[in-house]
PDB file of N, CA and C in Angstrom:
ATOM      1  N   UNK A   1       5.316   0.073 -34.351  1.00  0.00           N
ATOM      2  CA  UNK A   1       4.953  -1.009 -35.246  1.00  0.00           C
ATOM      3  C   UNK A   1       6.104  -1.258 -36.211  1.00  0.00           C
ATOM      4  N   UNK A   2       6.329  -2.955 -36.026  1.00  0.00           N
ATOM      5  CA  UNK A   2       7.188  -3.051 -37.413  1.00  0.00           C
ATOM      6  C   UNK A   2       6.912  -2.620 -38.936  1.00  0.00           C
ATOM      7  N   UNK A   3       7.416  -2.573 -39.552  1.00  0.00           N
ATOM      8  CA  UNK A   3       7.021  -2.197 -40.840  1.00  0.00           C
ATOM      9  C   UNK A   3       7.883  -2.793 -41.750  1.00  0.00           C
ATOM     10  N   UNK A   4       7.664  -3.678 -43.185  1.00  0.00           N
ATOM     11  CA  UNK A   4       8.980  -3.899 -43.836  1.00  0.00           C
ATOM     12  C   UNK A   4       8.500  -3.765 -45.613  1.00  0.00           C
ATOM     13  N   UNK A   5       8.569  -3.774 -46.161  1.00  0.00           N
ATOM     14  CA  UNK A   5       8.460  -3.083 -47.916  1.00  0.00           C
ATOM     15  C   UNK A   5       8.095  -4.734 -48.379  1.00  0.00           C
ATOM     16  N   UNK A   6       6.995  -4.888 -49.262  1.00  0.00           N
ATOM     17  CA  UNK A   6       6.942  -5.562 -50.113  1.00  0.00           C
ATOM     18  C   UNK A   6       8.477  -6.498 -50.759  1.00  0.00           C
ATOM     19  N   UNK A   7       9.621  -5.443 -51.220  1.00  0.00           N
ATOM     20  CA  UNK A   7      10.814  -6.224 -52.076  1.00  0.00           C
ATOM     21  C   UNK A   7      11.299  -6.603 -50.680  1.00  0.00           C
ATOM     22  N   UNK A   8      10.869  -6.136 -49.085  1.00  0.00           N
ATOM     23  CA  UNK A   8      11.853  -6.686 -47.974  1.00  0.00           C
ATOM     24  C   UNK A   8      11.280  -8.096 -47.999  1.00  0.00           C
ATOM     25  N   UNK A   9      10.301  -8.232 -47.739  1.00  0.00           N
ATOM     26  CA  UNK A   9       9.267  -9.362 -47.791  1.00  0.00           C
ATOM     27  C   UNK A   9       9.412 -10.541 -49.113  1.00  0.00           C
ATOM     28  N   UNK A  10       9.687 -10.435 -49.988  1.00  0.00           N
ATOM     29  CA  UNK A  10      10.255 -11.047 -51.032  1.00  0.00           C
ATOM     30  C   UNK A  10      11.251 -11.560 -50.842  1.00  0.00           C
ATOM     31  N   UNK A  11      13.026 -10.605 -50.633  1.00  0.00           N
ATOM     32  CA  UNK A  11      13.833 -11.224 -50.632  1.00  0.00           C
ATOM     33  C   UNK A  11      13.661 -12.388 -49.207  1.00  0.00           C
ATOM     34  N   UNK A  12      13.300 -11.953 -48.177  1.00  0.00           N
ATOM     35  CA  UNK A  12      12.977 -13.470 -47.223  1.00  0.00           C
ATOM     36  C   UNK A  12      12.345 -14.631 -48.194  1.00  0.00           C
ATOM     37  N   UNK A  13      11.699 -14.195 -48.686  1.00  0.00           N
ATOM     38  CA  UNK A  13      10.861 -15.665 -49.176  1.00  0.00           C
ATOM     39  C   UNK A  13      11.711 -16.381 -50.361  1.00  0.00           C
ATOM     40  N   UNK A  14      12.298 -15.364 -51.079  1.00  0.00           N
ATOM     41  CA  UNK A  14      13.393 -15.911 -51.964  1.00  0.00           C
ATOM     42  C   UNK A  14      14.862 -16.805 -51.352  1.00  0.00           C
ATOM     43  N   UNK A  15      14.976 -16.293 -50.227  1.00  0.00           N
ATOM     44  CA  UNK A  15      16.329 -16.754 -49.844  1.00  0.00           C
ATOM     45  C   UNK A  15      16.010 -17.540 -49.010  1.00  0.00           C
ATOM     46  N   UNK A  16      14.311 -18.424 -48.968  1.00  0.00           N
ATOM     47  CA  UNK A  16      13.710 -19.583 -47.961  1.00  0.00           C
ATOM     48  C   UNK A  16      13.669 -19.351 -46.588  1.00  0.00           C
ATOM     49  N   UNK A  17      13.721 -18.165 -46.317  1.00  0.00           N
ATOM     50  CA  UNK A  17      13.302 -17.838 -44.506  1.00  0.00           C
ATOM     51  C   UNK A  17      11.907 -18.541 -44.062  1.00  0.00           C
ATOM     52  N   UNK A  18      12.122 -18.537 -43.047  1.00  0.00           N
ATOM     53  CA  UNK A  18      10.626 -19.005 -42.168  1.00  0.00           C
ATOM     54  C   UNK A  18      10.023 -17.766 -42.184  1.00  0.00           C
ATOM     55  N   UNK A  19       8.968 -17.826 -43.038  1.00  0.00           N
ATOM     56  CA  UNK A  19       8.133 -16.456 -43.138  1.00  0.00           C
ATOM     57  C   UNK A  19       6.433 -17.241 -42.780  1.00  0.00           C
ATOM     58  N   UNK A  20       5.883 -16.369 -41.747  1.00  0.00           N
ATOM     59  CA  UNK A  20       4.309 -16.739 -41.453  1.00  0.00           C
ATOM     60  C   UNK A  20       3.767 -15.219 -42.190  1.00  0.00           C
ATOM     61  N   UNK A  21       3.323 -15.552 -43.181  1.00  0.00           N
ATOM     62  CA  UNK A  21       2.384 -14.888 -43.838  1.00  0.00           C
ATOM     63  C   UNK A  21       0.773 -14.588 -43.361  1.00  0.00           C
ATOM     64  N   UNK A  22       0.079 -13.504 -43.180  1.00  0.00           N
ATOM     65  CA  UNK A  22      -1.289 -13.474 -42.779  1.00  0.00           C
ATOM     66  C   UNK A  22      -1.928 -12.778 -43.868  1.00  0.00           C
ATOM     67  N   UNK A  23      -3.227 -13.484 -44.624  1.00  0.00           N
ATOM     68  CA  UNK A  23      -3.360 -12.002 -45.839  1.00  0.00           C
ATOM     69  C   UNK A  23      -4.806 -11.701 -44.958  1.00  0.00           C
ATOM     70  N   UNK A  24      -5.181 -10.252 -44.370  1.00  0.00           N
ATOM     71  CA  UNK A  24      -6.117 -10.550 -43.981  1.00  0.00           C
ATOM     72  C   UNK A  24      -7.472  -9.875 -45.006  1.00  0.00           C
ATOM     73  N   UNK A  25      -7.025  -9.384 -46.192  1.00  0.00           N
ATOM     74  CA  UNK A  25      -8.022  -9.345 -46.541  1.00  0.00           C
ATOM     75  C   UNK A  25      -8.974 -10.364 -47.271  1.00  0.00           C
ATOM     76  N   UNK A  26     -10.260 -10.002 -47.887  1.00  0.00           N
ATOM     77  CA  UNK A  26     -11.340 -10.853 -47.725  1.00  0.00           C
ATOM     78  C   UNK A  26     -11.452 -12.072 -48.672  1.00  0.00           C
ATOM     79  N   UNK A  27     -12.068 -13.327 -48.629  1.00  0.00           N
ATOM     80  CA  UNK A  27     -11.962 -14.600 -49.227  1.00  0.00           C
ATOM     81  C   UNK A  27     -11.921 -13.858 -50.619  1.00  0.00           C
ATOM     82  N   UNK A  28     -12.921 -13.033 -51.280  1.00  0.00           N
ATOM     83  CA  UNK A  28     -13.026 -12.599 -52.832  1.00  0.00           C
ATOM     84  C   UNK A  28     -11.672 -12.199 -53.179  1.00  0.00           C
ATOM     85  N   UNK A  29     -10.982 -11.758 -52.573  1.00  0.00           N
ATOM     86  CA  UNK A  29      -9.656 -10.969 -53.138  1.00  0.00           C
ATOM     87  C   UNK A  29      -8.657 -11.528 -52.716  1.00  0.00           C
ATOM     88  N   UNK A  30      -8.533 -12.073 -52.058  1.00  0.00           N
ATOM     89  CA  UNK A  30      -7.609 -13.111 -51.969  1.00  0.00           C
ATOM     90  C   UNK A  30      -7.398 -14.351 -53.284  1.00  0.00           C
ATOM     91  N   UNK A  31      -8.701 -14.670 -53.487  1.00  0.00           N
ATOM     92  CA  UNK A  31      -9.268 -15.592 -54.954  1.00  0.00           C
ATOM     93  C   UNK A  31      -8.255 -14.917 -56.207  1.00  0.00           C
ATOM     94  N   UNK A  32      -8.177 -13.892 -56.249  1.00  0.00           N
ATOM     95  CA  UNK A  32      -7.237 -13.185 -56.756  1.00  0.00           C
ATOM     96  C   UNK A  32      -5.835 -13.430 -56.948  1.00  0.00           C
ATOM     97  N   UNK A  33      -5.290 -13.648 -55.979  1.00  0.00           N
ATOM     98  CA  UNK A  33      -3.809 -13.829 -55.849  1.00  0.00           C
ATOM     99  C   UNK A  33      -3.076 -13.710 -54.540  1.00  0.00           C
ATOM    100  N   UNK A  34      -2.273 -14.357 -53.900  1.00  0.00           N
ATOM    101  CA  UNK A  34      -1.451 -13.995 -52.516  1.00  0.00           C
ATOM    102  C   UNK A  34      -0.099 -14.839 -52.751  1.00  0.00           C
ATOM    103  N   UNK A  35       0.131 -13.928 -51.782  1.00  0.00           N
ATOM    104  CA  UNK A  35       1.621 -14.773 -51.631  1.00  0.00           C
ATOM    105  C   UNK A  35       1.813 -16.001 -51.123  1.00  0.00           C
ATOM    106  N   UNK A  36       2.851 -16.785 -52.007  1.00  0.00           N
ATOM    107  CA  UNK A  36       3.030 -18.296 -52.072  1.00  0.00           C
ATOM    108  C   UNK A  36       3.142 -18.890 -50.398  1.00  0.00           C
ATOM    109  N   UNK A  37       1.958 -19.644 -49.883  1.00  0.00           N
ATOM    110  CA  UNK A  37       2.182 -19.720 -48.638  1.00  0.00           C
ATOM    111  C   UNK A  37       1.148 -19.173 -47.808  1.00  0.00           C
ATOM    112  N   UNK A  38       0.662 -17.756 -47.756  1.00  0.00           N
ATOM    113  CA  UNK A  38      -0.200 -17.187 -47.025  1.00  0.00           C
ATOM    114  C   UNK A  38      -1.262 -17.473 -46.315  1.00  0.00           C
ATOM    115  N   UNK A  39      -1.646 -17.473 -45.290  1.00  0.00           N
ATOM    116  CA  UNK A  39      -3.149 -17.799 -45.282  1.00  0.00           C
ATOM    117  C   UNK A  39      -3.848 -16.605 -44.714  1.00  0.00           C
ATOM    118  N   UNK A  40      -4.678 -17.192 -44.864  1.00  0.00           N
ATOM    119  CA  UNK A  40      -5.665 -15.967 -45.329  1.00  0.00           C
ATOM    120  C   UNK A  40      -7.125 -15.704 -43.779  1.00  0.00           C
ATOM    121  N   UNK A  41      -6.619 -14.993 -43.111  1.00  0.00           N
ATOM    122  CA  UNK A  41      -7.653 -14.570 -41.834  1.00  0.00           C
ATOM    123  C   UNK A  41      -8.182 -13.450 -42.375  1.00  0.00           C
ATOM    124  N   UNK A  42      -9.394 -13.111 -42.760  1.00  0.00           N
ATOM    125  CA  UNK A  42     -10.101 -11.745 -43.056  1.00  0.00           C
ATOM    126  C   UNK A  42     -10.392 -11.045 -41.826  1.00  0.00           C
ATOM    127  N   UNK A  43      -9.193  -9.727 -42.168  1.00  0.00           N
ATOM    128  CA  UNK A  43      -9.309  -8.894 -40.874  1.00  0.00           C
ATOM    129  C   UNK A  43     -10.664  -9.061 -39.517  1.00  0.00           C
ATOM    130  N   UNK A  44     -11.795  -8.634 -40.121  1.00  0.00           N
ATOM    131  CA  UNK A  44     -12.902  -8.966 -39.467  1.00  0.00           C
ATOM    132  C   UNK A  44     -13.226 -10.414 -38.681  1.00  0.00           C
ATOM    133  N   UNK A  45     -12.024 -10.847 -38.929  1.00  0.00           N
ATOM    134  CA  UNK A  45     -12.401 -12.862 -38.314  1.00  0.00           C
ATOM    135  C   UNK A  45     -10.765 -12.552 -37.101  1.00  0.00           C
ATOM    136  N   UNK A  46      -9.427 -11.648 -37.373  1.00  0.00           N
ATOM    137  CA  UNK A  46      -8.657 -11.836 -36.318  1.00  0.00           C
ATOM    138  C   UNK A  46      -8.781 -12.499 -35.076  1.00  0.00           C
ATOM    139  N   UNK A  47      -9.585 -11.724 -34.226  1.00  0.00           N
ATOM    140  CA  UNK A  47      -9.633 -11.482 -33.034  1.00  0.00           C
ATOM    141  C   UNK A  47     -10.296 -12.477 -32.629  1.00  0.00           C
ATOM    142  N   UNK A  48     -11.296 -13.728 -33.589  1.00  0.00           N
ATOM    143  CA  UNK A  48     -11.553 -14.839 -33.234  1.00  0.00           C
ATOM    144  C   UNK A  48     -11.079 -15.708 -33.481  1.00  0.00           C
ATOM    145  N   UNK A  49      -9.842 -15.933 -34.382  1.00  0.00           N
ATOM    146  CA  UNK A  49      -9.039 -16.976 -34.695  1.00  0.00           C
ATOM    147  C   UNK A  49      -7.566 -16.811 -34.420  1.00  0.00           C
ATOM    148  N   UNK A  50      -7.370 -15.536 -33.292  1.00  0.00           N
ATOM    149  CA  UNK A  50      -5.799 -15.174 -32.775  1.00  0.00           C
ATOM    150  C   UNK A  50      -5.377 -16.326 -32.096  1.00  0.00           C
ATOM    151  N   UNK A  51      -6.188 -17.632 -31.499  1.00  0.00           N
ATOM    152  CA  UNK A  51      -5.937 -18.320 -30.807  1.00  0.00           C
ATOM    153  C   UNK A  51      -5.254 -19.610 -31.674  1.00  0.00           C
ATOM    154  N   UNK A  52      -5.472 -19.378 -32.854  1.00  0.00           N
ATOM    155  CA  UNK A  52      -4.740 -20.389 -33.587  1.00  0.00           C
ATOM    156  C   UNK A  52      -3.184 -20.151 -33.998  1.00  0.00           C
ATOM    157  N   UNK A  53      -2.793 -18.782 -33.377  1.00  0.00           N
ATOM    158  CA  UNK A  53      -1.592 -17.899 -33.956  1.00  0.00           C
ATOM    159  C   UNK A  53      -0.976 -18.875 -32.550  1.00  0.00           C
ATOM    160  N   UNK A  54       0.567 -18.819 -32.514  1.00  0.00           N
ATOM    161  CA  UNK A  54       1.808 -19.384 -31.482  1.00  0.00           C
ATOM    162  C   UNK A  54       2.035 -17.665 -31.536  1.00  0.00           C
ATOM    163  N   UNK A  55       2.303 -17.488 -30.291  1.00  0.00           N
ATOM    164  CA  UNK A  55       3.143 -16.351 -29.833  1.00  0.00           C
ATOM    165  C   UNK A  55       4.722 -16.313 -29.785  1.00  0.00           C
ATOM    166  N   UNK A  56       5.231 -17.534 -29.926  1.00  0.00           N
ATOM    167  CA  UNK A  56       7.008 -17.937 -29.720  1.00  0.00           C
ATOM    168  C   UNK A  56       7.394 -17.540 -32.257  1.00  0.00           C
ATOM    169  N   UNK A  57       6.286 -17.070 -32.610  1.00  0.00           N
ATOM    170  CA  UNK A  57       6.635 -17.607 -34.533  1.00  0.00           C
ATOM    171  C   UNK A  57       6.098 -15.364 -34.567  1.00  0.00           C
ATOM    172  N   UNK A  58       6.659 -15.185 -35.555  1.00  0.00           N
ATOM    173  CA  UNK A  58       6.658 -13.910 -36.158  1.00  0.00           C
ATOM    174  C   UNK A  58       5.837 -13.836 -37.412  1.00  0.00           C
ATOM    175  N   UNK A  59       4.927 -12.696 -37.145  1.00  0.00           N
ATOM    176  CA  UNK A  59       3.702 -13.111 -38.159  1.00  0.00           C
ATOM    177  C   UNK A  59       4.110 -11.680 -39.141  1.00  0.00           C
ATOM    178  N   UNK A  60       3.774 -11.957 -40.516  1.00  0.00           N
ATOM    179  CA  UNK A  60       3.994 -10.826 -41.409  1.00  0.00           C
ATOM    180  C   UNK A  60       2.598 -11.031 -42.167  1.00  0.00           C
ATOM    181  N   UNK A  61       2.165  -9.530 -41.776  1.00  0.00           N
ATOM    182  CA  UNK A  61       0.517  -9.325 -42.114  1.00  0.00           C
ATOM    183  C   UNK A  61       0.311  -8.533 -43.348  1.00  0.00           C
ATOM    184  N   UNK A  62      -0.621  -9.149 -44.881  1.00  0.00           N
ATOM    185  CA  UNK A  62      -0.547  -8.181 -45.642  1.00  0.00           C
ATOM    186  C   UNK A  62      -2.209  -8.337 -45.709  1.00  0.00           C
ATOM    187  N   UNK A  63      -2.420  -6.943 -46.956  1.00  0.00           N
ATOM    188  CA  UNK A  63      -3.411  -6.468 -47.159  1.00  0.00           C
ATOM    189  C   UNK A  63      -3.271  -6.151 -49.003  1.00  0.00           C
ATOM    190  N   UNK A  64      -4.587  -5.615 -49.204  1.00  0.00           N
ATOM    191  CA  UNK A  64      -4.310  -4.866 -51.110  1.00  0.00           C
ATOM    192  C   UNK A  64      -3.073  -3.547 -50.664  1.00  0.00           C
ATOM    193  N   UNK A  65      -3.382  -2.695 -49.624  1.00  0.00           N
ATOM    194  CA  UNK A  65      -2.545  -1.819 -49.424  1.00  0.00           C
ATOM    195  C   UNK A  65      -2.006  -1.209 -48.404  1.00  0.00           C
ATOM    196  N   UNK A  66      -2.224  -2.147 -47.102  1.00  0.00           N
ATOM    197  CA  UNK A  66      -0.902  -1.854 -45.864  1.00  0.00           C
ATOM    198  C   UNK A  66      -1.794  -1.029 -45.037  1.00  0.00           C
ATOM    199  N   UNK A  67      -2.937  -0.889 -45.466  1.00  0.00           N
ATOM    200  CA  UNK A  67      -3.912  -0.395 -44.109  1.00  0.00           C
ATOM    201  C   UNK A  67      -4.740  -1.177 -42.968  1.00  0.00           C
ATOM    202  N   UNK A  68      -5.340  -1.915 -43.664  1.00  0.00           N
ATOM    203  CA  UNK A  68      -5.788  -3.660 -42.806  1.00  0.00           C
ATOM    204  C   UNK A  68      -4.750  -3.917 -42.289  1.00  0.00           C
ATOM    205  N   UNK A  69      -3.953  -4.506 -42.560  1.00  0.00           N
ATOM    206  CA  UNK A  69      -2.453  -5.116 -42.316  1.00  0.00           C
ATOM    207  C   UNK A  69      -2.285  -4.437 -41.201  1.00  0.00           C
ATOM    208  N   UNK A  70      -2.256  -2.860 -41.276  1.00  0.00           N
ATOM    209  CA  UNK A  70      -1.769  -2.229 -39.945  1.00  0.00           C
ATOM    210  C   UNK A  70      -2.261  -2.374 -39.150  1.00  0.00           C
ATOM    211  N   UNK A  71      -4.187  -2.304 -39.306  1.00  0.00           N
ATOM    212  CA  UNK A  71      -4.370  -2.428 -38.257  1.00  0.00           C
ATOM    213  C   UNK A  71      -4.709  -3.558 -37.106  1.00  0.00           C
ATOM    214  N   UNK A  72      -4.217  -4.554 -38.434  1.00  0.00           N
ATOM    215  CA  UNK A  72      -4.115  -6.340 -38.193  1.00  0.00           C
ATOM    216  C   UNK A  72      -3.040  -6.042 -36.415  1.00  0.00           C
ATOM    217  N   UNK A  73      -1.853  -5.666 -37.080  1.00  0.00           N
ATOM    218  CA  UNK A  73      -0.763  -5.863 -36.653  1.00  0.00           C
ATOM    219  C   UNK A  73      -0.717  -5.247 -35.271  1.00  0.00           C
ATOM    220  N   UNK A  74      -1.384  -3.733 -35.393  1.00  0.00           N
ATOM    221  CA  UNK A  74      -1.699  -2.929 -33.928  1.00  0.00           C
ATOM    222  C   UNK A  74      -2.460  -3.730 -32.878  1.00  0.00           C
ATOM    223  N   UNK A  75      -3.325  -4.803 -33.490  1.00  0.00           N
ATOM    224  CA  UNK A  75      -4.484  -5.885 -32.711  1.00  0.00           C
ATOM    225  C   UNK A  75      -3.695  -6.470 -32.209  1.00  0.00           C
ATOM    226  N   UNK A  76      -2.644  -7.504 -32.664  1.00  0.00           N
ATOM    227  CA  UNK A  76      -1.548  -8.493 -32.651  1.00  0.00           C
ATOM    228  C   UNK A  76      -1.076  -8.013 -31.816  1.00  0.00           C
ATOM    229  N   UNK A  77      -0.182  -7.138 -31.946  1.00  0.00           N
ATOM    230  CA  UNK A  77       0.804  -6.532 -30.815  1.00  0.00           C
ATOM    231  C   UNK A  77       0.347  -6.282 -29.748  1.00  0.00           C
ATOM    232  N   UNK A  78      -1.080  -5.670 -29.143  1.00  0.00           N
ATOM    233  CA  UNK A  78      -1.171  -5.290 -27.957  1.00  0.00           C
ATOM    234  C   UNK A  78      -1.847  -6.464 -27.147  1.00  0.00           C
ATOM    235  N   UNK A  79      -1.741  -8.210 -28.672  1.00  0.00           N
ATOM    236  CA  UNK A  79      -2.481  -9.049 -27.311  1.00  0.00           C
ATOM    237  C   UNK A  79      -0.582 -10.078 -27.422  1.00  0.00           C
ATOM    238  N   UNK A  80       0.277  -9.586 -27.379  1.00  0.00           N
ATOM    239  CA  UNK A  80       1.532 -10.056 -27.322  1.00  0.00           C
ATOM    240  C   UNK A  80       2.024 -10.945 -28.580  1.00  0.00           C
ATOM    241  N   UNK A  81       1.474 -10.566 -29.802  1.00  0.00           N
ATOM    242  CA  UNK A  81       1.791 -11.413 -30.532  1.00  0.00           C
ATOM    243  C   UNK A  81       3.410 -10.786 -31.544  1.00  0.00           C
ATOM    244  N   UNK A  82       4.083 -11.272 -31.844  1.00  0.00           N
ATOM    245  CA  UNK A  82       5.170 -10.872 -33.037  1.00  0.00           C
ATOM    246  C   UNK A  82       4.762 -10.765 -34.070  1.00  0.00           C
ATOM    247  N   UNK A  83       4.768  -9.012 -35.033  1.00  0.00           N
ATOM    248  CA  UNK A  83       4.150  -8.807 -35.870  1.00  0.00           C
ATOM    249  C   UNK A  83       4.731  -7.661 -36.613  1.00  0.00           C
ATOM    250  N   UNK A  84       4.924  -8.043 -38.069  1.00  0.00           N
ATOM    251  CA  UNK A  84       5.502  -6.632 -39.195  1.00  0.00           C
ATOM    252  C   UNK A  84       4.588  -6.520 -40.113  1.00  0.00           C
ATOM    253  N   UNK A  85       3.860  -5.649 -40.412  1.00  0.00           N
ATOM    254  CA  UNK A  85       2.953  -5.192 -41.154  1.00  0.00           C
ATOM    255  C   UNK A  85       4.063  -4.882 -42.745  1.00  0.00           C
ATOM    256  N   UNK A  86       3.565  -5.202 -43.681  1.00  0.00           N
ATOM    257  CA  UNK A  86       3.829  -5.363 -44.943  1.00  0.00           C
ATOM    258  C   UNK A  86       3.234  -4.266 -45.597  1.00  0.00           C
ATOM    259  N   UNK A  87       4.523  -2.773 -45.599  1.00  0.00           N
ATOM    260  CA  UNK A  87       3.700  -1.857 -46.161  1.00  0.00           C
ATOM    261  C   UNK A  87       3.303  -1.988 -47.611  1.00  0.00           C
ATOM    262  N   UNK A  88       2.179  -1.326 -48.342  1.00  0.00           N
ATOM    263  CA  UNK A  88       1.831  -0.888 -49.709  1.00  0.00           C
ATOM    264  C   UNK A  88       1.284  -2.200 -50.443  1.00  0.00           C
ATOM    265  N   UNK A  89       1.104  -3.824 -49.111  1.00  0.00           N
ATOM    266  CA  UNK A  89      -0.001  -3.977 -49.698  1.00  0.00           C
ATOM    267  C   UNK A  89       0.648  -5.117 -51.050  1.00  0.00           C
ATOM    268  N   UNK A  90      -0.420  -5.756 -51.212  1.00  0.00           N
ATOM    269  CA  UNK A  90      -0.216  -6.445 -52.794  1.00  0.00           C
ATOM    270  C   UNK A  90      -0.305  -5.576 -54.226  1.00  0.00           C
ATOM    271  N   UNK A  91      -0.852  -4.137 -53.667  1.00  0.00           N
ATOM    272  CA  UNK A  91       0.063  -3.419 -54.688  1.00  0.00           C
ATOM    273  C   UNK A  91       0.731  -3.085 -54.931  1.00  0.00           C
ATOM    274  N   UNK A  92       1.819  -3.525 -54.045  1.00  0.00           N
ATOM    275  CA  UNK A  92       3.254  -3.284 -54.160  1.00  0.00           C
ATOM    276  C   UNK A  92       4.253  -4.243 -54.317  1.00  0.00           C
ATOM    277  N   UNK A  93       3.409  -5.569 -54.178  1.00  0.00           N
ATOM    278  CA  UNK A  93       3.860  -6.669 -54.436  1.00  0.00           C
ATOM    279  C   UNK A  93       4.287  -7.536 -56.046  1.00  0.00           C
ATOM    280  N   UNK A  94       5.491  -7.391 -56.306  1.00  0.00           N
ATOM    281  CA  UNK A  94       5.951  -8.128 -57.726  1.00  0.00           C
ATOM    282  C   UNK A  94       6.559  -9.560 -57.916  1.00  0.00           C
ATOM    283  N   UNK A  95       5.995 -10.084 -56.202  1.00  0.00           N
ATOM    284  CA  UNK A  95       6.523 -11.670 -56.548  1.00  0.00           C
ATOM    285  C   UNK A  95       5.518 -12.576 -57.048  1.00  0.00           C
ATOM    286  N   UNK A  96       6.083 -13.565 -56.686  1.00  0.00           N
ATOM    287  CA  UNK A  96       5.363 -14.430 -57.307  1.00  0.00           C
ATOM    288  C   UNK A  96       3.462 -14.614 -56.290  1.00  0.00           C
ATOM    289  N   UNK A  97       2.619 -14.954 -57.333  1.00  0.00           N
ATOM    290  CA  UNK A  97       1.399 -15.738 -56.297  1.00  0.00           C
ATOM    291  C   UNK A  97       1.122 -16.855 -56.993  1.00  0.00           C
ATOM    292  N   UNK A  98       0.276 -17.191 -55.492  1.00  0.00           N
ATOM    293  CA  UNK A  98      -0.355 -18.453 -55.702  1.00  0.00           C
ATOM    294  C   UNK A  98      -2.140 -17.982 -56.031  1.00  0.00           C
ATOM    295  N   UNK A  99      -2.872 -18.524 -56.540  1.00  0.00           N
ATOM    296  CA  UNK A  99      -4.286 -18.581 -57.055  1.00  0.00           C
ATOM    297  C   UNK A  99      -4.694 -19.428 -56.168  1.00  0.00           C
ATOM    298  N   UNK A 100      -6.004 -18.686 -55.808  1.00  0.00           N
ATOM    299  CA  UNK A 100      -6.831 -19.681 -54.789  1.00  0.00           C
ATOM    300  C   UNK A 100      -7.556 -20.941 -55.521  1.00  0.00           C
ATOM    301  N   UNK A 101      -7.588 -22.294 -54.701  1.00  0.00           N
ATOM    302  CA  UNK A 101      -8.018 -22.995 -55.675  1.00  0.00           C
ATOM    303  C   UNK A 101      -9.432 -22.964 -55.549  1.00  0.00           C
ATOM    304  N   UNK A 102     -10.251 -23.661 -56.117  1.00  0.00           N
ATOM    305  CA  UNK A 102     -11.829 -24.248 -56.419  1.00  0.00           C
ATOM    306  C   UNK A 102     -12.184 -24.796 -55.144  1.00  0.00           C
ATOM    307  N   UNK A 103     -13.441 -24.228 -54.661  1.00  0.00           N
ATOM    308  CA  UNK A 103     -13.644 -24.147 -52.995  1.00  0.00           C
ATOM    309  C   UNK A 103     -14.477 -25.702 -53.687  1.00  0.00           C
ATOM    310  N   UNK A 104     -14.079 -26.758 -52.272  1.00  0.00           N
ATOM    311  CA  UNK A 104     -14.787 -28.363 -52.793  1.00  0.00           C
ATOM    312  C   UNK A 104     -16.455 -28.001 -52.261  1.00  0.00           C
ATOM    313  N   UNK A 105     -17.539 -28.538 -52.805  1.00  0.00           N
ATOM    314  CA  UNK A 105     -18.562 -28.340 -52.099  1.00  0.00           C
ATOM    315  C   UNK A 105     -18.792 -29.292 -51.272  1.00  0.00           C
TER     316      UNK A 105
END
């Protein structure tokens, strides 16, 4: 499994790389904060919405702390997808976020 550090994951996004962000943990905590860009598959929904993923784009999967993520990424990989798990998580994360907005009713 790939693996790359929170500040690795930053400097890409700072220096404007094509970064596909996955946060997969859950709508409540996400409401919280993620990284600028992310979207947000709650681990438990993967495996029914892998079909919206391109297999040819490189997906970087986070979590609160790089355990989801992993085992996001172990799912990913064995159905051929490109995937680096984002160790330690948004607690390890010191960039910038975005705030989820006001769900429309």
């Amino acid at each position: 499994m790939i693996q790359k550090s929170a500040n690795q994951i930053e400097e890409k996004l700072l220096a404007n790389e094509e970064l596909n962000v996955i946060d997969v943990r859950e709508t409540e905590e996400v409401a919280t904060g993620k990284i600028p860009g992310a979207v947000n598959i709650p681990l438990s929904l993967i495996e029914f919405r892998m079909h919206e993923l391109d297999k040819s784009k490189e997906y970087t999967m986070v979590c609160r702390s790089g355990s989801r993520s992993g085992l996001a990424t172990q799912f990913l990989q064995s159905h051929g997808f490109q995937v680096v798990n984002m160790t330690g998580g948004m607690m390890e994360w010191d960039g910038a976020v975005e705030r989820a907005k006001q769900s429309q009713r």
